[in-house]
Protein backbone atom coordinates (compact mmCIF):
# COMPACT_ATOMS: atom_id res chain seq x y z
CA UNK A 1 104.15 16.61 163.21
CA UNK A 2 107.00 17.82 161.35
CA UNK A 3 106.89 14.71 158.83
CA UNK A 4 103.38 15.72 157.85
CA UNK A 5 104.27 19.67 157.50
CA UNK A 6 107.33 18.14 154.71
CA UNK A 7 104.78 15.80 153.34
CA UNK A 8 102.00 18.89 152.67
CA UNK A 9 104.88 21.03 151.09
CA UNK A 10 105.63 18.48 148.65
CA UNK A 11 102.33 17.72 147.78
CA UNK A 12 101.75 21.55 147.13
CA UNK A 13 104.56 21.54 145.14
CA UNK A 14 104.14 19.20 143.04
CA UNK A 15 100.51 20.68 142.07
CA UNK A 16 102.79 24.02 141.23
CA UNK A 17 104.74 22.06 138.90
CA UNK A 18 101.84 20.22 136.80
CA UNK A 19 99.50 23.36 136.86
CA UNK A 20 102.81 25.30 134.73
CA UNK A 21 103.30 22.35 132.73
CA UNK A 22 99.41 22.04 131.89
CA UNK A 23 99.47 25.62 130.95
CA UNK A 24 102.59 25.81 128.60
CA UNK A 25 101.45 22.95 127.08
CA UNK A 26 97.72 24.69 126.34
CA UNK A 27 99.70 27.76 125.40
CA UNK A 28 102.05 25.53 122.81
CA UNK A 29 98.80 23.81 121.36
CA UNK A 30 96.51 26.76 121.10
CA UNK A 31 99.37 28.55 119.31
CA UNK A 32 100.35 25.82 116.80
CA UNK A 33 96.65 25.42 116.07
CA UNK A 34 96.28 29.06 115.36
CA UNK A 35 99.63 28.53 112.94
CA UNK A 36 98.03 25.80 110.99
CA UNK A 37 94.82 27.08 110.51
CA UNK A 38 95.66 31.41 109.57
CA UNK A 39 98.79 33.12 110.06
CA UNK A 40 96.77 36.14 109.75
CA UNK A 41 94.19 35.85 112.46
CA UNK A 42 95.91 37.35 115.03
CA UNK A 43 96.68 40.37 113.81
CA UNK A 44 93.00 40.45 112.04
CA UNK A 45 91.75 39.55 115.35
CA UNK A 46 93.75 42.80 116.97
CA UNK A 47 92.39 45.14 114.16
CA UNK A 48 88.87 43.97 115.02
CA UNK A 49 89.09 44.96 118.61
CA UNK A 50 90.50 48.80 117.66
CA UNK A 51 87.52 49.44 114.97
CA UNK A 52 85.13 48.14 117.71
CA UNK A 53 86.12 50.41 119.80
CA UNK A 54 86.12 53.26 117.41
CA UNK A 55 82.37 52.32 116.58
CA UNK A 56 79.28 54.10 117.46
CA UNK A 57 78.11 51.34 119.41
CA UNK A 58 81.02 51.50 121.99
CA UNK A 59 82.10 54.88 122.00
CA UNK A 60 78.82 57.42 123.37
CA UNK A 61 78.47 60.30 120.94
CA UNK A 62 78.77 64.00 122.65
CA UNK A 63 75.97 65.89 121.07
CA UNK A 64 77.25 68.91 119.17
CA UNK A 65 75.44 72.07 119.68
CA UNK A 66 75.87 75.05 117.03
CA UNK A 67 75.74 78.29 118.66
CA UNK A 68 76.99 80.47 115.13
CA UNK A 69 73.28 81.33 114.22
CA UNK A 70 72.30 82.35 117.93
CA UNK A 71 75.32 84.22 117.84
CA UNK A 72 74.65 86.02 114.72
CA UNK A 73 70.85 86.67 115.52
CA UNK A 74 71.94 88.64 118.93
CA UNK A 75 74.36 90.39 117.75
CA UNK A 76 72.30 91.71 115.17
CA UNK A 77 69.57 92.93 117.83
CA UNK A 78 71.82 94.08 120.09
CA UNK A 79 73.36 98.13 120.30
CA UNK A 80 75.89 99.98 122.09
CA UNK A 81 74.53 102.53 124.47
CA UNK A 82 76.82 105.72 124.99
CA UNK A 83 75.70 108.24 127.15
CA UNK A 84 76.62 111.90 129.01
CA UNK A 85 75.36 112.44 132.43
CA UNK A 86 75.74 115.03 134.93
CA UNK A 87 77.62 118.34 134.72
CA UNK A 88 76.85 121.70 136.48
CA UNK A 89 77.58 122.79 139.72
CA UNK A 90 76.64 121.06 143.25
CA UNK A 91 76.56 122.27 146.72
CA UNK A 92 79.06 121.12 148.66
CA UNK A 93 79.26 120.98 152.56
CA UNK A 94 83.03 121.51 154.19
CA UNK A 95 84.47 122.63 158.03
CA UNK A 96 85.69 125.79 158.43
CA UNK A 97 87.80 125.38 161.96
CA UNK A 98 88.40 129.22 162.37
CA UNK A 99 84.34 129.70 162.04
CA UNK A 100 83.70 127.30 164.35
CA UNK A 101 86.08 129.35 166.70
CA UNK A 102 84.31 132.56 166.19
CA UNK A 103 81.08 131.11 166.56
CA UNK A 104 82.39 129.46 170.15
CA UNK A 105 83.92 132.86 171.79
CA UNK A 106 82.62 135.76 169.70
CA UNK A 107 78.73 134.36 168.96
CA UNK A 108 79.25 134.69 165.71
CA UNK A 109 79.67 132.35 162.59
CA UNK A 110 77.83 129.40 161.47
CA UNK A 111 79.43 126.73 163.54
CA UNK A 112 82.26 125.32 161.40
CA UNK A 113 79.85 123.95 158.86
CA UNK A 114 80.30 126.01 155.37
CA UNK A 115 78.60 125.28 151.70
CA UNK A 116 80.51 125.74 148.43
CA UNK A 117 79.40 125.59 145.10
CA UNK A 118 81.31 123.02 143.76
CA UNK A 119 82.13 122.44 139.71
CA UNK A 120 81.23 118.99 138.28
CA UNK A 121 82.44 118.19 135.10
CA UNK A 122 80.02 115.88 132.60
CA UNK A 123 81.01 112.22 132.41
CA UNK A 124 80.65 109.29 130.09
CA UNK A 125 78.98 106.45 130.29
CA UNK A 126 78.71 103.33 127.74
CA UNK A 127 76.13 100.01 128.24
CA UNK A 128 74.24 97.59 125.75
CA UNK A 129 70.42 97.51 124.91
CA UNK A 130 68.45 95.05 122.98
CA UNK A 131 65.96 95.71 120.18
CA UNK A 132 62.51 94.57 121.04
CA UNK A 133 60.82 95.91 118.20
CA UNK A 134 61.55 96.69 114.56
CA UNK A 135 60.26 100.17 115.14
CA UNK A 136 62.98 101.24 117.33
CA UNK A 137 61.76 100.06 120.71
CA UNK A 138 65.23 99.00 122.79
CA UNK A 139 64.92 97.54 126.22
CA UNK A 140 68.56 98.02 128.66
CA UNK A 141 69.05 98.48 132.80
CA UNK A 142 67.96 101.50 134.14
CA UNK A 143 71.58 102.17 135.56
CA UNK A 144 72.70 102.40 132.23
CA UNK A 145 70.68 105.39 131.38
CA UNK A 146 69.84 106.78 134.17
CA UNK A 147 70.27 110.44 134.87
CA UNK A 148 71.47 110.79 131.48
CA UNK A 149 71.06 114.01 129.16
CA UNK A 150 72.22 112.40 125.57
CA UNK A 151 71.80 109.18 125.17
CA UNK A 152 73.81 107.58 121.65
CA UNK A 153 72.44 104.27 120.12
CA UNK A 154 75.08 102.63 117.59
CA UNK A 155 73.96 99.76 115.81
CA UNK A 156 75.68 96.68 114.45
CA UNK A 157 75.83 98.10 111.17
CA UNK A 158 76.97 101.45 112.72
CA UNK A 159 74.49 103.52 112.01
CA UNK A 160 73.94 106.36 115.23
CA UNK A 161 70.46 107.24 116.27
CA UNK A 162 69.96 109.65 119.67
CA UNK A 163 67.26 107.85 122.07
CA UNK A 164 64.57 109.06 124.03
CA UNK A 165 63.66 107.14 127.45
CA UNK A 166 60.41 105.68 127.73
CA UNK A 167 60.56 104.76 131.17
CA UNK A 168 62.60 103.78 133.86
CA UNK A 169 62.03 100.88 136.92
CA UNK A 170 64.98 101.39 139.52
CA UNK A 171 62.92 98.05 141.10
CA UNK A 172 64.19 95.81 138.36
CA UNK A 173 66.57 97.69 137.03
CA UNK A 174 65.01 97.88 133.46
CA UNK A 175 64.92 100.92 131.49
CA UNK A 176 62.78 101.37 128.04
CA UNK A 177 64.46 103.80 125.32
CA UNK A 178 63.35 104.43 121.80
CA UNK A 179 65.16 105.80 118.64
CA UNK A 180 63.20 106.87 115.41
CA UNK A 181 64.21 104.43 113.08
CA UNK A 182 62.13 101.36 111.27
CA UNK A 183 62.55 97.65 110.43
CA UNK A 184 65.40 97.23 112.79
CA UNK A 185 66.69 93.27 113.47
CA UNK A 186 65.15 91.69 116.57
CA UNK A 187 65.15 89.07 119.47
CA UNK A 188 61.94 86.56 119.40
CA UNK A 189 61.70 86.57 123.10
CA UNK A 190 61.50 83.07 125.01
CA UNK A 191 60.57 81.68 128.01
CA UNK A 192 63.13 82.02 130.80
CA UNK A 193 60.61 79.89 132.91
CA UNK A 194 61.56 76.88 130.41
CA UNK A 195 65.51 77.09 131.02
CA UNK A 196 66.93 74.33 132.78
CA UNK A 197 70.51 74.38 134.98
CA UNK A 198 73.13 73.18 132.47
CA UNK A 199 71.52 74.67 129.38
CA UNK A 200 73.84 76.31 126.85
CA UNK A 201 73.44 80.36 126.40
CA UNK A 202 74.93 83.39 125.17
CA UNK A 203 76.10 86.47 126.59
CA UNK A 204 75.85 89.19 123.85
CA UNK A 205 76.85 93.39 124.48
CA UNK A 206 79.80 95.60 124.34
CA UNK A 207 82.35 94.99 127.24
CA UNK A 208 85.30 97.54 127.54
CA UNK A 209 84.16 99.18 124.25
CA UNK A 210 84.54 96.03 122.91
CA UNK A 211 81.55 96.03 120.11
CA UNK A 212 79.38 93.05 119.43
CA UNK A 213 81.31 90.69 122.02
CA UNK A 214 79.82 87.01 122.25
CA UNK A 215 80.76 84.60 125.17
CA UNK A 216 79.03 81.53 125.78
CA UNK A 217 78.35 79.26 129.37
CA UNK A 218 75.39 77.49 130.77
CA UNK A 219 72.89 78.27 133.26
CA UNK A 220 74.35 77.69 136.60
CA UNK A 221 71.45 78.58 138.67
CA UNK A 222 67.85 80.71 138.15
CA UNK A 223 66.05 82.44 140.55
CA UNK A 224 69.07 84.01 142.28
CA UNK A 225 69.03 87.27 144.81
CA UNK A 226 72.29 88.60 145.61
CA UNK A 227 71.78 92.27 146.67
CA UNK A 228 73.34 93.84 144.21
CA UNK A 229 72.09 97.16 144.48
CA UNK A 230 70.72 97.63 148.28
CA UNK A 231 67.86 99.66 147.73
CA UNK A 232 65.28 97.55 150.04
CA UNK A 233 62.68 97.72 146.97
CA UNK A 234 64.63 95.97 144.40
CA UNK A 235 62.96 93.08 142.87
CA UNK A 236 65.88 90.06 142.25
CA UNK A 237 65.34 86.37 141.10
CA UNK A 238 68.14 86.51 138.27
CA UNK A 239 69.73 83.85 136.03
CA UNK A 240 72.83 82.88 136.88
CA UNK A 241 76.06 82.02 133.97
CA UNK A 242 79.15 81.20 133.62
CA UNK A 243 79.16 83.46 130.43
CA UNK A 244 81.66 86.18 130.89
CA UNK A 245 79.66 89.48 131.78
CA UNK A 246 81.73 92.67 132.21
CA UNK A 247 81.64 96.21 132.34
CA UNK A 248 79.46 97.20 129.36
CA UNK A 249 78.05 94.39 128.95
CA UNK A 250 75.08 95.68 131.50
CA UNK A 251 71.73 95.67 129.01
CA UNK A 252 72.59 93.04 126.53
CA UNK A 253 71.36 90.26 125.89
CA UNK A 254 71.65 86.38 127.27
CA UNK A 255 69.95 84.44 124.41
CA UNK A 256 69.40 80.15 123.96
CA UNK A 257 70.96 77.77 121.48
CA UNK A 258 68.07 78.88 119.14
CA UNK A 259 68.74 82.21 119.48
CA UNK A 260 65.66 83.35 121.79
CA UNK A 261 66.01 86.47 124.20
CA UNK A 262 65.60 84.85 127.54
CA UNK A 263 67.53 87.22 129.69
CA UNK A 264 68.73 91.25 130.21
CA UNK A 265 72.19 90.97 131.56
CA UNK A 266 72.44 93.24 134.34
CA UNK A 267 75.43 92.41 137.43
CA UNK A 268 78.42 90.46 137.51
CA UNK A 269 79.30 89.09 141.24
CA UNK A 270 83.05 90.11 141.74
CA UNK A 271 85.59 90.95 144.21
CA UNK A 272 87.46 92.96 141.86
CA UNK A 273 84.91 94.26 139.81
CA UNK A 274 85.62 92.13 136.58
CA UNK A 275 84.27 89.29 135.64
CA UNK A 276 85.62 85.88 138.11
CA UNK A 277 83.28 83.47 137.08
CA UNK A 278 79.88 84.36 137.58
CA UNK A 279 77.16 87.13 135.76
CA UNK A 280 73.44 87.44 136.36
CA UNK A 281 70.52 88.28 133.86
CA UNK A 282 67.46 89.55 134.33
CA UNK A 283 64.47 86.74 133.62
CA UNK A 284 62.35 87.66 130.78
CA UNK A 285 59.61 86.71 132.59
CA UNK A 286 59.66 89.95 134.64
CA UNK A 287 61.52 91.96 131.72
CA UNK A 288 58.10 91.53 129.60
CA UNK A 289 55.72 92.54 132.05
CA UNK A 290 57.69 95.98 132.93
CA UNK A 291 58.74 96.94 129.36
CA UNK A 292 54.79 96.55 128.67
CA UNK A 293 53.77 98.73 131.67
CA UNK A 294 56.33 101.17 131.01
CA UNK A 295 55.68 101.29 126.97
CA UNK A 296 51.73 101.73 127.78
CA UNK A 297 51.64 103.48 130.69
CA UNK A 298 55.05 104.95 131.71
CA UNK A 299 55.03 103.41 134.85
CA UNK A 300 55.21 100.13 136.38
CA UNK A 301 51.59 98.70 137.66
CA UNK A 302 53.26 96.41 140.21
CA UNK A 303 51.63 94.38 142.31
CA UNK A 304 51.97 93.38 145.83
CA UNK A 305 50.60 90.39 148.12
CA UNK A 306 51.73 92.55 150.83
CA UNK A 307 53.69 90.70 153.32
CA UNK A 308 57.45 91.03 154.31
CA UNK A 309 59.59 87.77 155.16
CA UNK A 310 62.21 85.69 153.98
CA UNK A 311 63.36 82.30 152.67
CA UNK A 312 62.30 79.61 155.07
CA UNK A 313 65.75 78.06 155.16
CA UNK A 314 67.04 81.39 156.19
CA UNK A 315 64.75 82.35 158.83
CA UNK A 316 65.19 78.84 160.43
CA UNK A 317 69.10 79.41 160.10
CA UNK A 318 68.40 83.04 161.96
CA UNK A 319 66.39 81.27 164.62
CA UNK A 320 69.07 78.92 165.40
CA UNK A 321 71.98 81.20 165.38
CA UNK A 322 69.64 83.18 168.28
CA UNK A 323 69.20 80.09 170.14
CA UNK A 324 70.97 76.99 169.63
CA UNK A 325 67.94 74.54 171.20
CA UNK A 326 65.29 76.44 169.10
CA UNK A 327 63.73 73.89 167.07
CA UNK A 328 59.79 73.71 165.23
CA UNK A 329 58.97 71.56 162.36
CA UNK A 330 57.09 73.71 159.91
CA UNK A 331 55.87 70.41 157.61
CA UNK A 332 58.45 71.62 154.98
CA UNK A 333 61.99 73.37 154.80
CA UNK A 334 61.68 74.80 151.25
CA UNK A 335 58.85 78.17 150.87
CA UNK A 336 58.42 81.79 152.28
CA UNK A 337 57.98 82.74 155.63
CA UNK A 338 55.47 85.24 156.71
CA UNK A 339 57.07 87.37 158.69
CA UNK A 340 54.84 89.96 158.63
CA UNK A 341 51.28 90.97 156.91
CA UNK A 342 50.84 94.25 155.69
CA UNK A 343 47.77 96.71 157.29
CA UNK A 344 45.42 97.46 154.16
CA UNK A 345 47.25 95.06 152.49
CA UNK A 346 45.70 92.04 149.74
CA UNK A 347 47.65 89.11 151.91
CA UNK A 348 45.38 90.64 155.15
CA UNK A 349 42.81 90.62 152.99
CA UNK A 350 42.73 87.43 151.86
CA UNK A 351 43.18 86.05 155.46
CA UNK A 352 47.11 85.10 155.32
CA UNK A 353 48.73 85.42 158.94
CA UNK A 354 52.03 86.05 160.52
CA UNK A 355 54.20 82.32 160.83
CA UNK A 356 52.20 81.25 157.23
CA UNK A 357 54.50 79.49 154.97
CA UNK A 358 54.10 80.49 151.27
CA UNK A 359 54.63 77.35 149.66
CA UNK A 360 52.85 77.97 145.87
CA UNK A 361 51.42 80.38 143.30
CA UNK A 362 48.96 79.61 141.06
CA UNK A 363 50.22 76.23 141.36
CA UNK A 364 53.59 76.90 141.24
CA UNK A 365 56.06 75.85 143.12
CA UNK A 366 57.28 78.32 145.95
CA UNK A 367 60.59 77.40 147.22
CA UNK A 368 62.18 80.62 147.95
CA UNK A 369 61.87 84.92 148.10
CA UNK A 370 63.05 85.51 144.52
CA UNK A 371 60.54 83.00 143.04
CA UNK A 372 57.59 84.67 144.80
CA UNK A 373 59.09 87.90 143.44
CA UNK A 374 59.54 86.94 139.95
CA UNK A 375 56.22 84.87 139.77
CA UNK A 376 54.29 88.15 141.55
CA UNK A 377 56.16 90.20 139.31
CA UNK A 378 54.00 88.86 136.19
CA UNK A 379 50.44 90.29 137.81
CA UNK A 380 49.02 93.65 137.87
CA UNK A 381 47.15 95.33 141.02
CA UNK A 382 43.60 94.16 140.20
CA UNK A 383 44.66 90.19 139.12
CA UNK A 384 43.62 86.99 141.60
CA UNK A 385 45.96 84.58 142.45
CA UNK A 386 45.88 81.76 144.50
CA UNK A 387 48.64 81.64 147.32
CA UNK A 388 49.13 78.39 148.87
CA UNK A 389 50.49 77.66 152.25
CA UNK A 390 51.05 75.38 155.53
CA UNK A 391 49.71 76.57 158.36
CA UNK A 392 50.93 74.35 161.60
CA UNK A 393 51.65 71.78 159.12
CA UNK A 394 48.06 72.13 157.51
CA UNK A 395 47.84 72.91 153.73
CA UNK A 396 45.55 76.38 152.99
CA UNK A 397 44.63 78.16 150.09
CA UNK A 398 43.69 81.55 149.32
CA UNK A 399 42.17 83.67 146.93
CA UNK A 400 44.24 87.28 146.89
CA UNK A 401 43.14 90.27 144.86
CA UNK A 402 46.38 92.13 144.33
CA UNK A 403 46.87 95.65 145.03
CA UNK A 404 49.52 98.39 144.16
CA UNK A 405 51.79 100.25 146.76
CA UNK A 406 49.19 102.83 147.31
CA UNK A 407 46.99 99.51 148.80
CA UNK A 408 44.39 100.31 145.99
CA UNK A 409 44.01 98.39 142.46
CA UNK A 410 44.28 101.73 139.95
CA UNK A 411 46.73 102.63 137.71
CA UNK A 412 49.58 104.17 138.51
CA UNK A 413 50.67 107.28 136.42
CA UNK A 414 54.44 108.40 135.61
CA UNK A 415 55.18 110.63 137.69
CA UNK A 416 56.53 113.70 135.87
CA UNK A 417 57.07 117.63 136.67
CA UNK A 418 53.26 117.81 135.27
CA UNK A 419 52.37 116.12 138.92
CA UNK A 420 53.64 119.23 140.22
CA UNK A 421 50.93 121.13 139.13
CA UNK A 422 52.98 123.68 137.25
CA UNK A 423 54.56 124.87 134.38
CA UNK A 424 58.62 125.84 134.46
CA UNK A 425 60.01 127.71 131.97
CA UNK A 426 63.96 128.48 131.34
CA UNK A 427 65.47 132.29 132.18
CA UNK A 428 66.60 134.08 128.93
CA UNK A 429 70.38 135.92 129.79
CA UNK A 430 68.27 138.66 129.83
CA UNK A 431 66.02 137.50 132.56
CA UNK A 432 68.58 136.36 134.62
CA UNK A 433 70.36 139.98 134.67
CA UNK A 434 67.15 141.53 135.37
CA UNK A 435 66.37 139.02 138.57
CA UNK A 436 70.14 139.09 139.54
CA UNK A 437 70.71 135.40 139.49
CA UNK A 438 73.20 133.24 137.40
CA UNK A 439 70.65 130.15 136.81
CA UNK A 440 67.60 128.87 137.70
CA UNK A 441 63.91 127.50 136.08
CA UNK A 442 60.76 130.02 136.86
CA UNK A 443 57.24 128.59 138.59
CA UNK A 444 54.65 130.00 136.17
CA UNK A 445 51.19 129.02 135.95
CA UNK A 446 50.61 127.29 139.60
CA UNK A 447 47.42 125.40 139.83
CA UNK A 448 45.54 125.61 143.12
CA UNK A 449 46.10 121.98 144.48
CA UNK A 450 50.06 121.85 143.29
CA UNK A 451 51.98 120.16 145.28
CA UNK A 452 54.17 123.30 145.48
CA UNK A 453 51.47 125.72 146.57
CA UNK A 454 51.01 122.93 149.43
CA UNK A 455 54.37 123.43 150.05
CA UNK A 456 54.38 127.01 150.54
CA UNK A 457 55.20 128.16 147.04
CA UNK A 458 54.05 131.13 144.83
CA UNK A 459 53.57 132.13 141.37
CA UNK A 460 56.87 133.62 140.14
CA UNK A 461 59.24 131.86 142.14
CA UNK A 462 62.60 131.01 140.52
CA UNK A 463 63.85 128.12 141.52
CA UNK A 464 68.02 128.27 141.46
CA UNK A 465 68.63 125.04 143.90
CA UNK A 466 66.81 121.58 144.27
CA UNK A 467 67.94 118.88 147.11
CA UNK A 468 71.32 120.68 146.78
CA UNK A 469 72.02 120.56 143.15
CA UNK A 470 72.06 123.24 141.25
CA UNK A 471 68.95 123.52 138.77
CA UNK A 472 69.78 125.11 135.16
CA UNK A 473 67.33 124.04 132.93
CA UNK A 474 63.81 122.27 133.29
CA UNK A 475 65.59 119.18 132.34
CA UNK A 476 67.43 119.40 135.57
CA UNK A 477 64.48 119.92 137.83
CA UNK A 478 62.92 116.89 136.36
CA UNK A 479 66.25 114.84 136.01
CA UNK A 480 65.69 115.62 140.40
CA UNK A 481 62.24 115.54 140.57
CA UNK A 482 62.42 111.64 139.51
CA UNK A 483 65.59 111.22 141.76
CA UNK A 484 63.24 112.68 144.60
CA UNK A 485 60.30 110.34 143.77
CA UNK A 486 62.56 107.29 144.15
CA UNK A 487 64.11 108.19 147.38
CA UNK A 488 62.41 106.82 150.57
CA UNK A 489 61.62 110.76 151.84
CA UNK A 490 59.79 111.72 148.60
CA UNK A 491 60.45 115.00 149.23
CA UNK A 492 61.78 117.84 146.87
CA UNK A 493 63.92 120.69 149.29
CA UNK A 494 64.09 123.37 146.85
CA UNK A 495 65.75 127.19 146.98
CA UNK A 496 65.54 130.03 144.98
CA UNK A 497 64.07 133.48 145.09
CA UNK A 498 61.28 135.18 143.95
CA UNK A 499 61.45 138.08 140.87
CA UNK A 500 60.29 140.59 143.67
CA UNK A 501 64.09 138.97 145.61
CA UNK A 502 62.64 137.72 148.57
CA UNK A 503 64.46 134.50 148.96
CA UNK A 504 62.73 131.17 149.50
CA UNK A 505 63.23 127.82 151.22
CA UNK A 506 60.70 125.11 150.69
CA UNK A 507 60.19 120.67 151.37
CA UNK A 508 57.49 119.76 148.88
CA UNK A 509 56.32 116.46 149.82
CA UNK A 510 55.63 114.19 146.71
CA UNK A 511 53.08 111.87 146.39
């Protein structure tokens, strides 16, 4: 055994041994042959091999895309919004601990709970719009303007202009101003529908003061809803970038390579409150539909499939956390689910039940809440659509007239102090020594079916205090009137007194 074991060892061995003298002896031919032929190839064929691989047909060219012109188109089109809001005097509820303990053993005193008038000084505010139309037309969020008594418009060329609001939509957060001026730069507006994840755009508007401030990212996501405001009515399915959006930057503009409005910057998602990463832009598909409404009509004609619900992947997810064996194949995991269907409503209409999954509009896709909001978003009460869905598993279509919030297909009016069904007129200093009071708007002129005769008010009554804020001018009333109309009460609690002095406390209900 062991004289075989030596006699395989040598035998490897000496294979070792030829194999290395084989391959010097190659090695000494192939390099004498190279001597005698060129002394140059080698290093000729070394320089070959670094141009190949500096050639186009090694090396994959990284398309170069040229954002200058965008840049300089936007910031053309887009202004710096300054404005003043507020001021006056507000009531102000405190505790008074010695009333409270007169009240307890003497029956006298309100209770502990006291009202103060309280002084509120004016404060500044600053955004970004976008010009929409050469004749002065300049579309921004509604938080940027809202409540606001002057509102300053500074172009890119610095020129000043004072705006007027056209409308406001607290839904979308869009707000419509104006200034008088003509042949102003503009935005061609694109197609947000047509922007794909990964697609290069620009974030144009005035961060920090910071005038005519470009910043550039792609599309990280579309159709995004992250509760920014927390109203319950809001209406979310926004783009999401990677372009740096901060304070002041709300109302500008998020443009394309080619230099297309395709989004109203409107929220940055932050822990801190400044930009980490992430801002969000109002589509243009919705931004067109309400700037028309609101430019035509002054309000919003929006339209509702009414149903409530939620993404299917969330409800599921909710079902589950309830009850850990809950489990039901719906046919799909992507779509709306139909949580519930409104009474009076087009979806009930149309035949749509509770447990329905919304899976397409129109022939879009449906794959989520904010994409039903967006696409519904486009339509006005009166318009058919087609809403597909699975139903146990089964696919159904319907035919849905669309209706507005008041479950009918009319327009919808802007509601102003005129839907009061008065008219208000200021107190001269005179007037307001005669009456005894130190502000306050006079009810002159009441028509027969106003809302404030309804409410129990009469010709000739001043009123000095409107859902606790102190009223000083008719632009106050209305600046609370449309405050009133947005909250979920609708209700206008007013105070005052009459010119006779009988006092007055009154809840109009608004319609």
């Amino acid at each position: 055994m062991k004289q075989t074991m030596k006699r395989m060892y040598a035998i490897m061995a000496g294979v070792a041994v030829i194999s290395g003298l084989s391959g010097a002896a190659a090695f000494s031919w192939i390099t004498r042959n190279d001597a005698n032929n060129d002394s140059k190839s080698v290093g000729q064929s070394v320089q070959q091999s670094f141009m190949q691989l500096a050639s186009n047909d090694i090396t994959p060219q990284t398309p170069y895309v040229d954002l200058t012109e965008a840049a300089e188109k936007a910031c053309n089109a887009v202004v710096y919004i300054k404005v003043t809001i507020g001021g006056g005097t507000r009531i102000q509820e405190y505790y008074d601990p010695f009333d409270d303990m007169f009240s307890q053993f003497f029956g006298r005193g309100q209770g502990g709970t006291q009202r103060r008038q309280v002084q509120v000084p004016k404060r500044q505010g600053a955004g970004s719009g976008v010009i929409i139309s050469g004749d002065g037309y300049i579309v921004t969020n509604n938080h940027v303007v809202e409540g606001a008594e002057d509102i300053k418009v500074t172009l890119n060329d610095n020129r000043e202009f004072t705006a007027t609001v056209i409308g406001l939509d607290a839904n979308t957060d869009l707000a419509l101003i104006k200034i008088d001026a003509k042949d102003l730069p503009t935005l061609v507006i694109g197609d947000s529908d047509a922007l794909k994840v990964g697609e290069w755009v620009l974030a144009v508007g005035n961060p920090f003061n910071l005038k005519s401030t470009v910043t550039a990212g792609i599309v990280s996501a579309k159709a995004r809803k992250i509760n920014e405001r927390g109203t319950g009515n809001e209406i979310e399915s926004y783009i999401q970038t990677d372009a740096a959006i901060n304070s002041g930057n709300s109302g500008g503009a998020l443009v394309n390579a080619n230099g297309e409005l395709v989004g109203i910057n409107a929220a940055l998602y932050s822990q801190t409150g400044q930009f980490t990463g992430y801002g969000f832009a109002i589509p243009t598909t919705i931004m067109k539909k309400v700037v028309t409404d609101l430019r035509e009509y002054g309000a919003v004609q929006r339209a509702l499939i009414g149903i409530s619900g939620s993404d299917l992947s969330a409800y599921i997810e909710n079902q589950k956390a309830q009850d850990e064996k809950w489990s039901k194949d719906f046919g799909t995991n992507e779509g709306v689910y139909v949580a519930e269907v409104m009474d009076n409503g087009a979806a009930k209409e149309a035949g749509l039940k509770e447990g329905d999954i919304i899976v397409s509009l129109d022939g879009k896709k449906i794959t989520k809440m904010s994409e039903l909001q967006e696409h519904v978003t486009m339509y006005s009460p009166g318009d058919k659509v087609t809403v597909g869905v699975l139903r146990d598993k089964k696919e159904k279509t319907f035919d849905v007239t669309l209706k507005n919030n008041q479950g009918n297909t009319k327009v919808v009016k802007a509601q102003n102090l005129e839907s009061l069904g008065a008219e208000f007129k200021e107190l001269t200093d005179e007037q307001k020594k005669k009456y005894e009071v130190r502000n306050g708007v006079l009810v002159s002129s009441l028509k027969n079916d106003s809302p404030l005769r309804k409410g129990g008010v009469g010709s000739d009554f001043i009123i000095m205090m409107a859902n606790n804020q102190t009223v000083t001018s008719v632009a106050d009333l209305e600046r609370i009137f449309k405050q009133a109309i947005e909250s979920e009460t609708k209700t206008l609690f007013i105070w005052g007194r009459y010119t006779s002095g009988r006092t007055g406390r009154y809840a109009v209900e608004l319609e």
